[in-house]
N, C-alpha and C. Protein backbone atom coordinates (compact mmCIF):
# COMPACT_ATOMS: atom_id res chain seq x y z
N UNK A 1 -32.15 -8.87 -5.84
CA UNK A 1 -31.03 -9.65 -6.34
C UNK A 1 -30.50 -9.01 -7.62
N UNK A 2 -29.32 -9.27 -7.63
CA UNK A 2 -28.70 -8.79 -9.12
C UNK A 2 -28.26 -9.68 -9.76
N UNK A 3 -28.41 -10.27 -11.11
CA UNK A 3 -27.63 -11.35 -11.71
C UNK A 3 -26.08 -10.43 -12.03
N UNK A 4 -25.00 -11.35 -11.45
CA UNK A 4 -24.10 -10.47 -11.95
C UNK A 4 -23.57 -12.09 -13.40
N UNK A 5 -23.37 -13.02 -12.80
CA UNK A 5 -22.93 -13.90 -14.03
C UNK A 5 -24.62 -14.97 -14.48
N UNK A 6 -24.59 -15.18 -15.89
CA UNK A 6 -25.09 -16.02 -16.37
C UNK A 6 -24.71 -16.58 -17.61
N UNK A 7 -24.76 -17.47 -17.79
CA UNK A 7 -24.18 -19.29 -18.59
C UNK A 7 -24.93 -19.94 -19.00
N UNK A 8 -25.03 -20.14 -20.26
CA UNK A 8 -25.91 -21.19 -20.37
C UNK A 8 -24.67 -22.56 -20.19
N UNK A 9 -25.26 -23.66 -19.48
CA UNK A 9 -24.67 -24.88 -19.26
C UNK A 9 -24.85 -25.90 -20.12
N UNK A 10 -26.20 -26.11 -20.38
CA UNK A 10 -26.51 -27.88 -21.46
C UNK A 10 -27.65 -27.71 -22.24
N UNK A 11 -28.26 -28.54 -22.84
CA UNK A 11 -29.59 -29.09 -23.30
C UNK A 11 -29.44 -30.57 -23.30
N UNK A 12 -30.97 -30.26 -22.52
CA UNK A 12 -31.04 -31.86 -21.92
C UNK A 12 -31.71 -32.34 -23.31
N UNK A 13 -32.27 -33.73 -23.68
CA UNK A 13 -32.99 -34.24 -24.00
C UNK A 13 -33.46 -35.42 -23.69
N UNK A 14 -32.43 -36.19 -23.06
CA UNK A 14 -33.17 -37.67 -21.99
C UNK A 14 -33.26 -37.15 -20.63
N UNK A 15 -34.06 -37.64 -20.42
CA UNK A 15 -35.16 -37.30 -18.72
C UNK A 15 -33.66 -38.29 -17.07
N UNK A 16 -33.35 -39.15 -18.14
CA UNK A 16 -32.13 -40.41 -16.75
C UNK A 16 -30.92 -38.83 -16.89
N UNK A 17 -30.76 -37.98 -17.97
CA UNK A 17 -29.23 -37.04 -17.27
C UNK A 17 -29.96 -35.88 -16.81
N UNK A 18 -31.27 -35.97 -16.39
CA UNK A 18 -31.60 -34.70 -15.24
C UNK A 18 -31.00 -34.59 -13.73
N UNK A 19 -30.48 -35.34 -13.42
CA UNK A 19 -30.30 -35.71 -12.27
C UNK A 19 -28.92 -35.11 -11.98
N UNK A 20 -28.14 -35.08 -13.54
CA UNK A 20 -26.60 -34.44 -13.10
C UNK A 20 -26.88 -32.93 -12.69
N UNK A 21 -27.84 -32.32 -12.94
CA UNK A 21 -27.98 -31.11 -12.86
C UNK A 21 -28.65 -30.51 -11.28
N UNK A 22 -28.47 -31.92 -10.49
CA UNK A 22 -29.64 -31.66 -8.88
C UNK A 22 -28.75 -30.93 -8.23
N UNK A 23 -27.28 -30.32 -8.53
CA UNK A 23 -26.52 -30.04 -7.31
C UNK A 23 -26.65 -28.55 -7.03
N UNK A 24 -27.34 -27.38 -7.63
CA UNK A 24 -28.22 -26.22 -7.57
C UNK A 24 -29.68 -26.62 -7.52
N UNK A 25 -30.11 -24.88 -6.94
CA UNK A 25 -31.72 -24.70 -6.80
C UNK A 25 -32.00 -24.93 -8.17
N UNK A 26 -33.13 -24.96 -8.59
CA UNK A 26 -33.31 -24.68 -9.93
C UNK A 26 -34.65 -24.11 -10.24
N UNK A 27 -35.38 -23.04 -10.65
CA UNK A 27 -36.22 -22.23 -11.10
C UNK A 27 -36.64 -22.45 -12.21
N UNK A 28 -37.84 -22.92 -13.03
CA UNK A 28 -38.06 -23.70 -14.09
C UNK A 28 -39.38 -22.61 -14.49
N UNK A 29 -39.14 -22.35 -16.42
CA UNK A 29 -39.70 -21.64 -16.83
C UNK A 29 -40.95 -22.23 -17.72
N UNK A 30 -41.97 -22.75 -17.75
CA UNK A 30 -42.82 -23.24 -18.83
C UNK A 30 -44.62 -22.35 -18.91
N UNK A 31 -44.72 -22.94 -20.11
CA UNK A 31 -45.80 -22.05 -20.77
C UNK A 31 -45.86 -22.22 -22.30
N UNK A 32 -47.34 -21.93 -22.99
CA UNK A 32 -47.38 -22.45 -24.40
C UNK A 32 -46.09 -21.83 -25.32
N UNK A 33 -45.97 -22.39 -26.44
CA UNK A 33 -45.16 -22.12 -27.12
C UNK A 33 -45.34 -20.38 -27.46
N UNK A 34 -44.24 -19.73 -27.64
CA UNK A 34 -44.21 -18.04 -27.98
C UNK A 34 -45.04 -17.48 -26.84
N UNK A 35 -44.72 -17.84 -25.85
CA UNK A 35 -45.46 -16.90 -24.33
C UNK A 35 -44.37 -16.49 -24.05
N UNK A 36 -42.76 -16.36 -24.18
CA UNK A 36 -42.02 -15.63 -23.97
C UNK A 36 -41.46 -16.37 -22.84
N UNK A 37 -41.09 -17.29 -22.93
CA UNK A 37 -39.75 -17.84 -22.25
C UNK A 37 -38.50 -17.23 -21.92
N UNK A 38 -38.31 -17.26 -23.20
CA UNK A 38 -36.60 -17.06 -23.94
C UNK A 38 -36.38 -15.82 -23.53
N UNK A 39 -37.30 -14.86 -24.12
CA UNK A 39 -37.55 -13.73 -24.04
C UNK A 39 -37.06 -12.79 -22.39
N UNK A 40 -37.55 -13.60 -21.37
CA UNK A 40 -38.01 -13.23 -20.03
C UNK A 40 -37.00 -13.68 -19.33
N UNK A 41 -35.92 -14.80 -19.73
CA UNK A 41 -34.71 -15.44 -19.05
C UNK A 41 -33.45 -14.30 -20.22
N UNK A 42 -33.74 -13.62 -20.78
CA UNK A 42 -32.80 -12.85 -21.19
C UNK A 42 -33.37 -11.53 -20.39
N UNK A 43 -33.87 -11.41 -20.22
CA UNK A 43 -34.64 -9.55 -19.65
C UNK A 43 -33.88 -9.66 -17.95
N UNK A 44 -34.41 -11.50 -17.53
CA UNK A 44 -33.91 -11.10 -16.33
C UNK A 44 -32.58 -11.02 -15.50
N UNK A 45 -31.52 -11.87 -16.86
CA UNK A 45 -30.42 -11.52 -16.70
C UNK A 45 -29.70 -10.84 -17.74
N UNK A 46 -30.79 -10.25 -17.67
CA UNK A 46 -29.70 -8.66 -19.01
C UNK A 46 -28.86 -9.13 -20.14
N UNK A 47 -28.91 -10.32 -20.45
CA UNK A 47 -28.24 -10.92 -21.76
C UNK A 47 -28.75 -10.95 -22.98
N UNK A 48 -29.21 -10.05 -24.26
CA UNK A 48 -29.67 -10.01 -25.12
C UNK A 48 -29.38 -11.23 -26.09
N UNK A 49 -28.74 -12.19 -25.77
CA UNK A 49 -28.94 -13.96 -26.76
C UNK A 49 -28.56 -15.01 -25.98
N UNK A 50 -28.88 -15.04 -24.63
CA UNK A 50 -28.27 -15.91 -23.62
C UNK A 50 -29.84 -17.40 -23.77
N UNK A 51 -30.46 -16.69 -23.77
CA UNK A 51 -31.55 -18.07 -24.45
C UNK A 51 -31.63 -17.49 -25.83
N UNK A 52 -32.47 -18.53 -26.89
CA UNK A 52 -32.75 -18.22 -27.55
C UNK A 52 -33.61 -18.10 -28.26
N UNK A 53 -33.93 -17.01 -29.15
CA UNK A 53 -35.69 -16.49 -28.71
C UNK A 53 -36.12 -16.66 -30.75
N UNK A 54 -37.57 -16.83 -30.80
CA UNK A 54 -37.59 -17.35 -32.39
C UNK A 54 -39.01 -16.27 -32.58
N UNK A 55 -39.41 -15.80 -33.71
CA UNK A 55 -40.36 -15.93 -33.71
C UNK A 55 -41.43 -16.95 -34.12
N UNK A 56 -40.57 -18.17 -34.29
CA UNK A 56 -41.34 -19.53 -34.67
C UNK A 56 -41.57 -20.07 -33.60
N UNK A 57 -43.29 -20.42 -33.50
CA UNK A 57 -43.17 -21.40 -31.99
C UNK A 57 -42.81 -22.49 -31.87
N UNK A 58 -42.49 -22.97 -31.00
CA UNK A 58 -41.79 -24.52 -30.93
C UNK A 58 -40.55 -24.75 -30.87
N UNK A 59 -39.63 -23.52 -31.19
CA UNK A 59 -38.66 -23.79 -31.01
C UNK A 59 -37.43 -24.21 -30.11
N UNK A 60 -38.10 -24.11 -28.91
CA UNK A 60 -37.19 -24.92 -27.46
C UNK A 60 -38.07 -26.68 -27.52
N UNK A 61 -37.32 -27.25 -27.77
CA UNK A 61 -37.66 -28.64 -27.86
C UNK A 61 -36.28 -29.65 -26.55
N UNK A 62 -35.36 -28.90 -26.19
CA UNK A 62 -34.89 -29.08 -25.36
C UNK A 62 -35.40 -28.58 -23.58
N UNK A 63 -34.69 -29.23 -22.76
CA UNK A 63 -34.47 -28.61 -21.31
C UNK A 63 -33.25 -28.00 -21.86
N UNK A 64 -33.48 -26.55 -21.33
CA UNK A 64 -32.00 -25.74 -21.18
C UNK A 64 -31.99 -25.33 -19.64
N UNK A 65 -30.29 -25.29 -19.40
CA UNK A 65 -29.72 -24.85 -18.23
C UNK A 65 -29.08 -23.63 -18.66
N UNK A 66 -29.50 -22.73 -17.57
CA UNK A 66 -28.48 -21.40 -17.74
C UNK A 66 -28.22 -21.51 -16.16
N UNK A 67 -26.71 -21.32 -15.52
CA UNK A 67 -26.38 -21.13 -14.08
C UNK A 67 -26.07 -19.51 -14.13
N UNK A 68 -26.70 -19.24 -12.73
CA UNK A 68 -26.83 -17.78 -12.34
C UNK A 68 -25.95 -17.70 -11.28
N UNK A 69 -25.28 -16.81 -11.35
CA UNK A 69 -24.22 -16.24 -10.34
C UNK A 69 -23.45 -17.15 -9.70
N UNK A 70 -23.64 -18.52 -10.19
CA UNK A 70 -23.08 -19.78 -9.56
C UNK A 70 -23.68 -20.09 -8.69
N UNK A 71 -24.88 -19.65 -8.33
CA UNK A 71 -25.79 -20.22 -7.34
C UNK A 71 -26.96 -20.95 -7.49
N UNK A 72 -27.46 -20.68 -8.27
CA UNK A 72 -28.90 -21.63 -9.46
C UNK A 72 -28.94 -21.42 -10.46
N UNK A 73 -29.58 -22.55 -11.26
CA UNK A 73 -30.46 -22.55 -12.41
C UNK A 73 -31.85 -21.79 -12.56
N UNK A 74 -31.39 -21.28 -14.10
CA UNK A 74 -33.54 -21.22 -14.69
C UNK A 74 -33.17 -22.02 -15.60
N UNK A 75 -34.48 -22.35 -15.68
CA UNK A 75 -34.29 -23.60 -16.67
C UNK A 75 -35.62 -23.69 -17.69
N UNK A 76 -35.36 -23.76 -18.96
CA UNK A 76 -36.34 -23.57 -19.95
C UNK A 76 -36.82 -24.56 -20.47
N UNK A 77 -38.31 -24.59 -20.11
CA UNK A 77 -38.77 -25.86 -20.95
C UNK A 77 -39.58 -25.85 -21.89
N UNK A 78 -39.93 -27.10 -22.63
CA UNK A 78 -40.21 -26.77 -24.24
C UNK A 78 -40.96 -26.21 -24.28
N UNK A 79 -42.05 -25.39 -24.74
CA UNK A 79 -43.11 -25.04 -24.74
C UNK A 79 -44.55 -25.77 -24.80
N UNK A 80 -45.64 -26.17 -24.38
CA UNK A 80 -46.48 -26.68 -25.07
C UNK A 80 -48.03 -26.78 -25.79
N UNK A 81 -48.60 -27.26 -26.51
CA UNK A 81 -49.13 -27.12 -27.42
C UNK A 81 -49.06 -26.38 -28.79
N UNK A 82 -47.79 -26.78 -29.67
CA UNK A 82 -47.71 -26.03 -30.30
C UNK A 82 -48.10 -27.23 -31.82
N UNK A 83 -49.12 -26.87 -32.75
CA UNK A 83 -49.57 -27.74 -33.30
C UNK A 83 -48.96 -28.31 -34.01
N UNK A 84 -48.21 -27.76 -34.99
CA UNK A 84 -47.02 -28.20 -35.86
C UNK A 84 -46.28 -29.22 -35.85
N UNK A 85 -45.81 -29.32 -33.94
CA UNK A 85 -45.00 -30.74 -34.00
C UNK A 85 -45.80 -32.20 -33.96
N UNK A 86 -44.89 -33.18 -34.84
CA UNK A 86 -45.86 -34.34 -34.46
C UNK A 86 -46.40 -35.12 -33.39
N UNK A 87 -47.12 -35.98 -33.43
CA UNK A 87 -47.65 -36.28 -32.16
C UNK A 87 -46.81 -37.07 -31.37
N UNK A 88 -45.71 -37.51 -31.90
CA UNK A 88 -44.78 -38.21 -31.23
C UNK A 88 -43.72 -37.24 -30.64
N UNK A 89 -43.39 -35.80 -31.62
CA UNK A 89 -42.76 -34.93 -30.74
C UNK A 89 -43.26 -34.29 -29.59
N UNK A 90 -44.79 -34.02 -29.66
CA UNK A 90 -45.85 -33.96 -28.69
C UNK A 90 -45.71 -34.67 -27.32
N UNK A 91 -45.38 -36.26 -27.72
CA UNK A 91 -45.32 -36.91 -26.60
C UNK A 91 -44.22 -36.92 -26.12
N UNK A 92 -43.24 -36.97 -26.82
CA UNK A 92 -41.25 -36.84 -26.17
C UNK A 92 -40.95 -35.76 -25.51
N UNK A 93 -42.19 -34.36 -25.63
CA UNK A 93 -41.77 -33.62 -25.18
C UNK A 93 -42.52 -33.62 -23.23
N UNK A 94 -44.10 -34.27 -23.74
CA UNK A 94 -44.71 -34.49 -22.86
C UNK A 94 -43.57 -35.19 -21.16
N UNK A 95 -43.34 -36.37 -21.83
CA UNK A 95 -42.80 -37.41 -21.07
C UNK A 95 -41.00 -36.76 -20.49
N UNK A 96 -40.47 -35.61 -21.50
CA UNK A 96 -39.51 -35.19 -21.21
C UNK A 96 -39.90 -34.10 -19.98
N UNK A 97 -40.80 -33.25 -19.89
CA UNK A 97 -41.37 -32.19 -19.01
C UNK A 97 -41.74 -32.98 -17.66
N UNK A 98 -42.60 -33.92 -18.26
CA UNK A 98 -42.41 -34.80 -16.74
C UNK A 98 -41.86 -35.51 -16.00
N UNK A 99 -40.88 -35.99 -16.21
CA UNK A 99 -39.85 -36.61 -16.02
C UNK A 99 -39.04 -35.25 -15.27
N UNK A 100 -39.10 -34.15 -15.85
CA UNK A 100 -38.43 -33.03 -14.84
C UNK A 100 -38.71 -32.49 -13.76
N UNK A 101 -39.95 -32.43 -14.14
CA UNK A 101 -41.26 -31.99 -13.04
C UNK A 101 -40.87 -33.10 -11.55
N UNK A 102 -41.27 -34.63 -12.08
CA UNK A 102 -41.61 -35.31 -11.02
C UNK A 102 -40.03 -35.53 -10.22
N UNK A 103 -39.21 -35.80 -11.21
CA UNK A 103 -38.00 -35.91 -10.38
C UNK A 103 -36.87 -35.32 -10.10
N UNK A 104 -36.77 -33.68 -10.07
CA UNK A 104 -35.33 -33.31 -9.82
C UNK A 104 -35.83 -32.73 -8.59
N UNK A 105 -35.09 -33.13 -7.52
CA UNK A 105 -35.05 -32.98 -6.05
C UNK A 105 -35.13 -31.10 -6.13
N UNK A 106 -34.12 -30.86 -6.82
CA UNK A 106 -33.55 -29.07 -6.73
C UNK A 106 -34.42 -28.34 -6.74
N UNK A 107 -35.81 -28.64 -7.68
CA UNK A 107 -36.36 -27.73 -8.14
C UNK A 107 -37.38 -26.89 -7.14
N UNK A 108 -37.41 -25.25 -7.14
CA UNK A 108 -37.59 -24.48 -6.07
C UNK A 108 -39.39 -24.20 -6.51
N UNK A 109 -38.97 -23.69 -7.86
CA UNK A 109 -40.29 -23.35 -7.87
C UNK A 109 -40.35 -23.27 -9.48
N UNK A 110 -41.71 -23.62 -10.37
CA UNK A 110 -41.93 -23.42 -11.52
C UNK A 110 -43.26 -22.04 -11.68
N UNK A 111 -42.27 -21.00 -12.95
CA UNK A 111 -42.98 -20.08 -13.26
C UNK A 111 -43.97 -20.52 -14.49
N UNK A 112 -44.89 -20.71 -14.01
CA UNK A 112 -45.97 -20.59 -15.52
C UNK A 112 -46.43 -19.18 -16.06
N UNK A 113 -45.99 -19.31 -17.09
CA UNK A 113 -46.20 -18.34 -18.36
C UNK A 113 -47.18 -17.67 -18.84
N UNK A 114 -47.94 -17.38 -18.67
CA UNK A 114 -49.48 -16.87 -19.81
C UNK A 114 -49.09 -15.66 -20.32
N UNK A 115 -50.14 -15.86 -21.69
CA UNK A 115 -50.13 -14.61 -22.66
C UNK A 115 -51.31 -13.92 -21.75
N UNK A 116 -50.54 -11.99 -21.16
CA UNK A 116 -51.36 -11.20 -20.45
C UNK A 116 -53.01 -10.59 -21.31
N UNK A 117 -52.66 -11.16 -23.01
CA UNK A 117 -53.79 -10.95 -23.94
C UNK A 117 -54.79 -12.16 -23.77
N UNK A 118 -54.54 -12.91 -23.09
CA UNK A 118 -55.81 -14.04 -23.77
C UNK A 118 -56.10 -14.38 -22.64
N UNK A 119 -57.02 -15.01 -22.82
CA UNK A 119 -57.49 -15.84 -21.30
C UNK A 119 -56.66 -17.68 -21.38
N UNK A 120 -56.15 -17.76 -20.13
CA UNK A 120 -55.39 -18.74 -20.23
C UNK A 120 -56.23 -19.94 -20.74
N UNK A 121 -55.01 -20.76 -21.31
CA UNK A 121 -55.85 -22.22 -22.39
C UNK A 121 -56.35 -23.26 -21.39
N UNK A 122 -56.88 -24.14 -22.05
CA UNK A 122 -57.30 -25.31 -21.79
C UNK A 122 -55.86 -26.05 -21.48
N UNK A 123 -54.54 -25.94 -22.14
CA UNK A 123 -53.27 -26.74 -21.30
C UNK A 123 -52.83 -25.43 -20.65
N UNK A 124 -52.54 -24.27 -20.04
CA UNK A 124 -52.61 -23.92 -19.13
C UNK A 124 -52.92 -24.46 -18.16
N UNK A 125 -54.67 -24.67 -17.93
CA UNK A 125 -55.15 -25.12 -16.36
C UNK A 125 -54.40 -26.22 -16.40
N UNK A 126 -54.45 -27.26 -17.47
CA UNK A 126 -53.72 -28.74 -17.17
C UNK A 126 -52.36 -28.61 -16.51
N UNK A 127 -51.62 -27.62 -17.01
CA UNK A 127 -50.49 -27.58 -16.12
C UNK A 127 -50.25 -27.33 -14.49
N UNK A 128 -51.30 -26.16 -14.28
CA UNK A 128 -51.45 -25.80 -13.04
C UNK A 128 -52.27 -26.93 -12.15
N UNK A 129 -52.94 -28.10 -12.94
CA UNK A 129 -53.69 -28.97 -12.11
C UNK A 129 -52.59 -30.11 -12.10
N UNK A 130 -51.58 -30.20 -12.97
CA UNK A 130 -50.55 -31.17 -13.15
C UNK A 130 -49.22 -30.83 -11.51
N UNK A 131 -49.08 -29.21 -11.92
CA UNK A 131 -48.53 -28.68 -10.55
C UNK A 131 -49.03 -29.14 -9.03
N UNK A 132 -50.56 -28.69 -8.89
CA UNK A 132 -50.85 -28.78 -7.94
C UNK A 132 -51.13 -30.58 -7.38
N UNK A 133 -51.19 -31.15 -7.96
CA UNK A 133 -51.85 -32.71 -8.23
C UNK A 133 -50.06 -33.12 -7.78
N UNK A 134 -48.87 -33.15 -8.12
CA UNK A 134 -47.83 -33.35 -7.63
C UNK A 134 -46.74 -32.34 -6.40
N UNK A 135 -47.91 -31.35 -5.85
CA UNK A 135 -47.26 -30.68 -4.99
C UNK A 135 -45.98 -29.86 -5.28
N UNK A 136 -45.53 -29.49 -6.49
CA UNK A 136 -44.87 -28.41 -7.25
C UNK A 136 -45.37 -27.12 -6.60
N UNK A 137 -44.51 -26.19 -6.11
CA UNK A 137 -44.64 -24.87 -6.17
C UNK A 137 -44.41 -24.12 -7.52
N UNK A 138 -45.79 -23.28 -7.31
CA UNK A 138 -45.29 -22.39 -9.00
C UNK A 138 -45.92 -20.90 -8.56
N UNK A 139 -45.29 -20.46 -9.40
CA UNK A 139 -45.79 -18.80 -9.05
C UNK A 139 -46.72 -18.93 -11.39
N UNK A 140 -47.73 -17.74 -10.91
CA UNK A 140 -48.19 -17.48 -12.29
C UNK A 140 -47.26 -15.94 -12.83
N UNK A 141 -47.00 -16.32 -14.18
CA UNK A 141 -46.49 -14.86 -14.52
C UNK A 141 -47.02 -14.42 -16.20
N UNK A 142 -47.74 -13.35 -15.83
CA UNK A 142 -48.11 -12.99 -17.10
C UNK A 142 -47.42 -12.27 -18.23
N UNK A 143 -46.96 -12.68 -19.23
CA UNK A 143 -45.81 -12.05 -19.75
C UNK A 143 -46.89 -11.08 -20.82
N UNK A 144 -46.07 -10.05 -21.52
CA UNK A 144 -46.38 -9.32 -22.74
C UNK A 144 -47.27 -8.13 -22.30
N UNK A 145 -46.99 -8.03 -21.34
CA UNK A 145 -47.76 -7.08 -20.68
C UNK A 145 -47.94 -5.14 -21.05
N UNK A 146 -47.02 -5.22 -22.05
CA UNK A 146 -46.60 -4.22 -23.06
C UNK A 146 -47.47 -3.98 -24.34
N UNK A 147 -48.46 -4.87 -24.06
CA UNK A 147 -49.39 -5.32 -25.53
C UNK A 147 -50.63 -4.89 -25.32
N UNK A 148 -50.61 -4.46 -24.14
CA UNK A 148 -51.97 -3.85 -23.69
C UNK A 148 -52.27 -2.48 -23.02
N UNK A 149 -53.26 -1.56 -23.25
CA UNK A 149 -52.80 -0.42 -21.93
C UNK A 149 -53.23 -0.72 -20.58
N UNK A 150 -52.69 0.63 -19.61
CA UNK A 150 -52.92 -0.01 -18.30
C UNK A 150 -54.33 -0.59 -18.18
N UNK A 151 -55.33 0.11 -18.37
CA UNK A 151 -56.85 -0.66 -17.87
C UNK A 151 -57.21 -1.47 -18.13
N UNK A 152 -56.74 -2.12 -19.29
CA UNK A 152 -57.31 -3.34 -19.93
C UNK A 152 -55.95 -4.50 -19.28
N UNK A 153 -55.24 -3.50 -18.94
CA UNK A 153 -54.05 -5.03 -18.14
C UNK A 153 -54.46 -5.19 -16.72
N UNK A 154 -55.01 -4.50 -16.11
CA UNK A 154 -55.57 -4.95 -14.68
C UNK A 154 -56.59 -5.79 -15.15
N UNK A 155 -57.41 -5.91 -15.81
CA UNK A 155 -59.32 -6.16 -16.40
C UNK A 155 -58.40 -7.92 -16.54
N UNK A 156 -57.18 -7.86 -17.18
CA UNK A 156 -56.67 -9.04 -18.17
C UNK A 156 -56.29 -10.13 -16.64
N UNK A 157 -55.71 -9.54 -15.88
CA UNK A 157 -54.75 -9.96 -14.86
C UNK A 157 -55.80 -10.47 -13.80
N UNK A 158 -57.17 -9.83 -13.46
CA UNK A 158 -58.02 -10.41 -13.30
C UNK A 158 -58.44 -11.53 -13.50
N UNK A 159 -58.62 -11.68 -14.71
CA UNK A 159 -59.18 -12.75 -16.00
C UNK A 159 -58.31 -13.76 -15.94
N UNK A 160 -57.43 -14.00 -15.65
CA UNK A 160 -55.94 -14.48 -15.37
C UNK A 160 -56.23 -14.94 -14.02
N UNK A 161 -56.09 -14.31 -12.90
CA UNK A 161 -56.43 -14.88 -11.62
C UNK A 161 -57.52 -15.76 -11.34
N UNK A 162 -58.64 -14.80 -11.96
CA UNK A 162 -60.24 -15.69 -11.67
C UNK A 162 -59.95 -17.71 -12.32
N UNK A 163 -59.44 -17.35 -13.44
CA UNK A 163 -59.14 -18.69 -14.22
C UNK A 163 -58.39 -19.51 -13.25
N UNK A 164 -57.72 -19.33 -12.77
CA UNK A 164 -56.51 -19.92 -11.97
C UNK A 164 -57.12 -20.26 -10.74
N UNK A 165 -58.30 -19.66 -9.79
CA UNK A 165 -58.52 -19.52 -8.87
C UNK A 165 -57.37 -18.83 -7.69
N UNK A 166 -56.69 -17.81 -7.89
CA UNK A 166 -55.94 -17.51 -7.36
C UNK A 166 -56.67 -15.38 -7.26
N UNK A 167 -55.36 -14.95 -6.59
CA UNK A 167 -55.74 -13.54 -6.54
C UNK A 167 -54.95 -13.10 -6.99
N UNK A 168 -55.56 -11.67 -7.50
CA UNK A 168 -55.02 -11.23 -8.42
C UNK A 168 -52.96 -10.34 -8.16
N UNK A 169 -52.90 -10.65 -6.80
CA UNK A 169 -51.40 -10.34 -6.27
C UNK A 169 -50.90 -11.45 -6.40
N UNK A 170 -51.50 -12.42 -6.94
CA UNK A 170 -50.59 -13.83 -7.02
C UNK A 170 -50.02 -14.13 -8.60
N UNK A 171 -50.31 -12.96 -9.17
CA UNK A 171 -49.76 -13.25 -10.66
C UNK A 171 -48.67 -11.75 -10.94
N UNK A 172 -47.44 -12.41 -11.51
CA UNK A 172 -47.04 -10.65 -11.37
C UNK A 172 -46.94 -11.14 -13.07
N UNK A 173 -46.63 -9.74 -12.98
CA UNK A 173 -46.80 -9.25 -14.76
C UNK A 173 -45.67 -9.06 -15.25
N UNK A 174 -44.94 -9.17 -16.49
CA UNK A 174 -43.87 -8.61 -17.02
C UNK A 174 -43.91 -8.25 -18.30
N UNK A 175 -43.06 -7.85 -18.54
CA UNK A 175 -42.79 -7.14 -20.53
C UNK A 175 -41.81 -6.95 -20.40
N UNK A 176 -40.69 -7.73 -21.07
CA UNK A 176 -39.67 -8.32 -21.33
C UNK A 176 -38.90 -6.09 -22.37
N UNK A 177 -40.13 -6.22 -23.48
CA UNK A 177 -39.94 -4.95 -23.97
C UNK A 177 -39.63 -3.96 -23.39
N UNK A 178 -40.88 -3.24 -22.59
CA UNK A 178 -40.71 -1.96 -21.78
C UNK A 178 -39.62 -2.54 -20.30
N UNK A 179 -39.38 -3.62 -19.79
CA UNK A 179 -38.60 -3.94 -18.85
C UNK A 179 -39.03 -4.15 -17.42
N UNK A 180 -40.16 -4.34 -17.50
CA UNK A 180 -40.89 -4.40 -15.96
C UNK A 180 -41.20 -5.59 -15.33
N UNK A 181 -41.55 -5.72 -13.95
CA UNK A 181 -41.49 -6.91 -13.31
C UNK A 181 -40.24 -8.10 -13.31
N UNK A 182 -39.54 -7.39 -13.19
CA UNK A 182 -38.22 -8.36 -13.30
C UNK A 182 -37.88 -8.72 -11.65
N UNK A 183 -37.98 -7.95 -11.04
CA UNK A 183 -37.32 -7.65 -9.39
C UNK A 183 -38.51 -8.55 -8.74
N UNK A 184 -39.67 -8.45 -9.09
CA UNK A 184 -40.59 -9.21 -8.62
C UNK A 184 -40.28 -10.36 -9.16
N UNK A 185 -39.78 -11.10 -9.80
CA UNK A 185 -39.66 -12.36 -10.11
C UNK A 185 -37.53 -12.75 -9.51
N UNK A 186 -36.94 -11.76 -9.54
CA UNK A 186 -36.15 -12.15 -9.05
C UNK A 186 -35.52 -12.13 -7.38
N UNK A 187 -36.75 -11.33 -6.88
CA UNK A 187 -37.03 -11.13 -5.32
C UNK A 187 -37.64 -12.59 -4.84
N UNK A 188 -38.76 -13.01 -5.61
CA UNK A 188 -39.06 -14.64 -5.25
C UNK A 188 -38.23 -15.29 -5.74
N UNK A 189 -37.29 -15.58 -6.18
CA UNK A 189 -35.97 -16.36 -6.16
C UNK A 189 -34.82 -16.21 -4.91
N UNK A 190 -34.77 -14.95 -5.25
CA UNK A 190 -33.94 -14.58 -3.57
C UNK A 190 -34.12 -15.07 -2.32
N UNK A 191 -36.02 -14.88 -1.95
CA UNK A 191 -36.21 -15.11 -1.05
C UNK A 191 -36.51 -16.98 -0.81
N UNK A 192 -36.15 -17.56 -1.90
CA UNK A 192 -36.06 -19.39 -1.65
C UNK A 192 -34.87 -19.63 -2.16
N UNK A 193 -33.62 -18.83 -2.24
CA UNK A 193 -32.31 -19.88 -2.06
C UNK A 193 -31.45 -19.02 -1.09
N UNK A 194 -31.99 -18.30 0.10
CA UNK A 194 -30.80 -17.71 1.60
C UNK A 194 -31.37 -18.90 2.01
């Protein structure tokens, strides 16, 4: 696939105006705060400030819409566990993520995020058990993959799979930096909206 147009459209913040947004697929991006969201929805449509990227974590506290080629959404969600915010932003953000999760008809598939350096967190698995527990499709994607050399990024991607219980072709890798794994993440988009 090629993105030839991308837009950002809104920021949500009540969970009742998700619903204006059901009339596209929609591809949904989450993962802890600074795993490279922002980062990875600009790489994959070649827009150097089309999200927007901080080096402060926490800083997507909204749902954002960007429409692609006029055919779907990615859609960015807040990040989570990031300690700083209070526990009430904690929870608005909680109850806002789920509220997306459980009810927008559109949604095709959610990419979860991990840092390709660490071994995924304790809210990691919660997400992927939150996914699987509501029948969400998600693909895993390891971002930052530029932060490591090759041997120690297979060893990582491993470490990554084993955690997940998945195999290790079930996680693709990217680095937003050097520019890789983009086609693999926009080939599984392709192939769920013909």
């Amino acid at each position: 696939m090629i993105v030839k147009t991308a837009e950002f459209v809104t920021s949500v913040s009540d969970a009742n105006k998700l619903t204006e947004y059901d009339d596209l697929p929609q591809f949904t991006f989450v993962g802890r705060s600074n795993v490279g969201k922002s980062s990875l929805i600009n790489y994959l449509t070649n827009r150097k400030n089309l999200a927007k990227t901080s080096s402060t974590p926490g800083r997507t506290r909204l749902i954002n819409f960007f429409k692609i080629n006029q055919k779907f959404y990615l859609v960015d969600l807040p990040g989570y566990g990031f300690a700083q915010a209070s526990h009430s932003e904690q929870s608005q953000w909680q109850s806002l993520i789920g509220g997306y999760l459980q009810n927008t008809q559109s949604l095709k598939l959610v990419f979860v995020l991990v840092d390709v350096r660490h071994e995924p967190s304790k809210l990691d698995a919660q997400m992927l058990n939150y996914l699987y527990q509501f029948q969400i499709p998600f693909c895993v994607v390891a971002t930052k993959a530029d932060k490591v050399g090759k041997s120690q990024l297979h060893k990582n991607l491993q470490m990554i799979a084993n955690a997940f219980g998945l195999g290790v072709q079930d996680v693709i890798y990217v680095s937003s930096e050097k520019r890789q794994g983009a086609q693999a993440i926009l080939d599984r988009i392709q192939s769920m909206i013909c």
